[in-house]
C-alpha atoms as a PDB file:
ATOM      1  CA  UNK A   1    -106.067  97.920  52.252  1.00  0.00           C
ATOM      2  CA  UNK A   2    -103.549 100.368  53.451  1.00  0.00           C
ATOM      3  CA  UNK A   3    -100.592 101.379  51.480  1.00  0.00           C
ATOM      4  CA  UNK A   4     -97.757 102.738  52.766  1.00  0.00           C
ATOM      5  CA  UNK A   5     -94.712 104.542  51.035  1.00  0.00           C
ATOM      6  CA  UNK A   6     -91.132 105.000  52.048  1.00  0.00           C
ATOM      7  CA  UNK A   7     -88.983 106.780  50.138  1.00  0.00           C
ATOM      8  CA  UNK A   8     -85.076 106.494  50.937  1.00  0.00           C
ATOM      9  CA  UNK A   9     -81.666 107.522  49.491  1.00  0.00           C
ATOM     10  CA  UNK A  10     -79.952 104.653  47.832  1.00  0.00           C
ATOM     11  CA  UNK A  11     -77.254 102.925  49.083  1.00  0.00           C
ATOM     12  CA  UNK A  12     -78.306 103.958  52.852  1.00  0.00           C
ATOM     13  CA  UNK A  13     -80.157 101.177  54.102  1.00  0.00           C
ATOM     14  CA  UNK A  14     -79.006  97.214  53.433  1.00  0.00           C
ATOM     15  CA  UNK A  15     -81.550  94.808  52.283  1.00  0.00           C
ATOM     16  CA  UNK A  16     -81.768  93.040  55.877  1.00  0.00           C
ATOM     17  CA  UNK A  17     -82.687  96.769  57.854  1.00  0.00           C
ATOM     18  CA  UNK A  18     -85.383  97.644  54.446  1.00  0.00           C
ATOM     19  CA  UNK A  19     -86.664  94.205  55.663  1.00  0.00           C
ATOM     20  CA  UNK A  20     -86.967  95.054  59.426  1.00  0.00           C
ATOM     21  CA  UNK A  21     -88.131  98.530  58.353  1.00  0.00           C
ATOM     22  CA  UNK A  22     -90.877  96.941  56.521  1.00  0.00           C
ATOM     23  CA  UNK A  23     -91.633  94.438  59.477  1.00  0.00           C
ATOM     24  CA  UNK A  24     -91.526  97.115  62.388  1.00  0.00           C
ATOM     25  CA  UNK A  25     -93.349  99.403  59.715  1.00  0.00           C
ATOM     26  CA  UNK A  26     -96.709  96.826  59.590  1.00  0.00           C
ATOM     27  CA  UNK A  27     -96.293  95.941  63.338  1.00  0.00           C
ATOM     28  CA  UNK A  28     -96.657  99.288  64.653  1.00  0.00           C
ATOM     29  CA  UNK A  29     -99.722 100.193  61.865  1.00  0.00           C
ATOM     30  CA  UNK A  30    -101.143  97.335  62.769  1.00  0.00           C
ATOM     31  CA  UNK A  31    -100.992  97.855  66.201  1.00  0.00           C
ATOM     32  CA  UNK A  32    -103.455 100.596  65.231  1.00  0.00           C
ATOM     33  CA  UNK A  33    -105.820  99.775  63.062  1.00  0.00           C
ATOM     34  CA  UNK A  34    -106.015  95.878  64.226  1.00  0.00           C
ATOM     35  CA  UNK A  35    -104.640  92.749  62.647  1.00  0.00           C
ATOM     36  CA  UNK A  36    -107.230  91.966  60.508  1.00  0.00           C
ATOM     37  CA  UNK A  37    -105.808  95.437  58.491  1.00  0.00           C
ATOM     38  CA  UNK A  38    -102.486  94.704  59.315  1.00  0.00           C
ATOM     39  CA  UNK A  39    -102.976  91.733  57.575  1.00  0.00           C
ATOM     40  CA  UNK A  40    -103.757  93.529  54.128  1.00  0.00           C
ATOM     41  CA  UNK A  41    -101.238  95.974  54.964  1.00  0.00           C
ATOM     42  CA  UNK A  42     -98.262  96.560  52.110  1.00  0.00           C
ATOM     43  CA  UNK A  43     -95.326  98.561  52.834  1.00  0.00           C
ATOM     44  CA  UNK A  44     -93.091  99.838  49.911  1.00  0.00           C
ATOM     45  CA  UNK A  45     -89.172 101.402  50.486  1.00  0.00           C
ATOM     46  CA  UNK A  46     -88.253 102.864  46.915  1.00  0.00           C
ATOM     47  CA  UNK A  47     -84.638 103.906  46.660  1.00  0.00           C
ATOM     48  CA  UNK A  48     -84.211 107.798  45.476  1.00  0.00           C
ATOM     49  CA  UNK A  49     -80.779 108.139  43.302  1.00  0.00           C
ATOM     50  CA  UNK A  50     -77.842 110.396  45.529  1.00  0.00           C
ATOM     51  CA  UNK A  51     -78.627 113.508  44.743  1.00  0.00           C
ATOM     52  CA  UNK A  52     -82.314 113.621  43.718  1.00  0.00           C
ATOM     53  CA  UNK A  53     -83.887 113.851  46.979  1.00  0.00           C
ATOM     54  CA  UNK A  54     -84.204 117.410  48.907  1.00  0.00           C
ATOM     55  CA  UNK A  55     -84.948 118.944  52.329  1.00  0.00           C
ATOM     56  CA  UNK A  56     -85.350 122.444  53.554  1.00  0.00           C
ATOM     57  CA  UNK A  57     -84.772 123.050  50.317  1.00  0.00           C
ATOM     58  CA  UNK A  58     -81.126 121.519  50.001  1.00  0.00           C
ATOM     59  CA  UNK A  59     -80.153 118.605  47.792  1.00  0.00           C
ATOM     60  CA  UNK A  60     -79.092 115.169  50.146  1.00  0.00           C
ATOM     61  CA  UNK A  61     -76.719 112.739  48.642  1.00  0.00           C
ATOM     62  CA  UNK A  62     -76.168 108.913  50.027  1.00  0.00           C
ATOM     63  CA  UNK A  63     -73.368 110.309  51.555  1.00  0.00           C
ATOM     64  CA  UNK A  64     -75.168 113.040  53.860  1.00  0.00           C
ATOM     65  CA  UNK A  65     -77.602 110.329  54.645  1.00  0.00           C
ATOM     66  CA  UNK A  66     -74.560 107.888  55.591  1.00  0.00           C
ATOM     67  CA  UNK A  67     -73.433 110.641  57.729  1.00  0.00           C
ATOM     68  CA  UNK A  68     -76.834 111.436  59.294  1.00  0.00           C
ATOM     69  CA  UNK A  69     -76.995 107.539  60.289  1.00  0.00           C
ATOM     70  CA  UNK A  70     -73.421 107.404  61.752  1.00  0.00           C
ATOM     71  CA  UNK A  71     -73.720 110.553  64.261  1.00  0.00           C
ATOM     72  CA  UNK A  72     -77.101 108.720  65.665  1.00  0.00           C
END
């Protein structure tokens, strides 16, 4: 069944919103494809270490993502 990956910096996200993530995450895929897939549907969050995560080619830290998250 579907697989789905989410890759995050550490240290951003408390276990209670990685929870909701992965909640809102199946709802909304299943809202799709059907419950029968969202059933068989897993969702994974894997925590990247500060500093070994990248975009438009410059290196994020937990801290930009903290700051990302606190201007909305």
């Amino acid at each position: 069944m579907p697989s789905i990956d989410i890759q995050v910096l550490e240290g951003v996200f408390s276990d209670a919103e990685k929870a909701e993530i992965i909640r809102r995450v199946t709802d909304a895929f299943g809202s799709v494809a059907g419950e029968t897939i969202r059933g068989g549907t897993s969702v994974r969050i894997h925590d990247v270490r500060s500093g070994s995560y990248g975009y438009a080619g410059n290196v994020l830290t937990t801290e930009d993502a903290l700051a990302m998250r606190r201007r909305g």
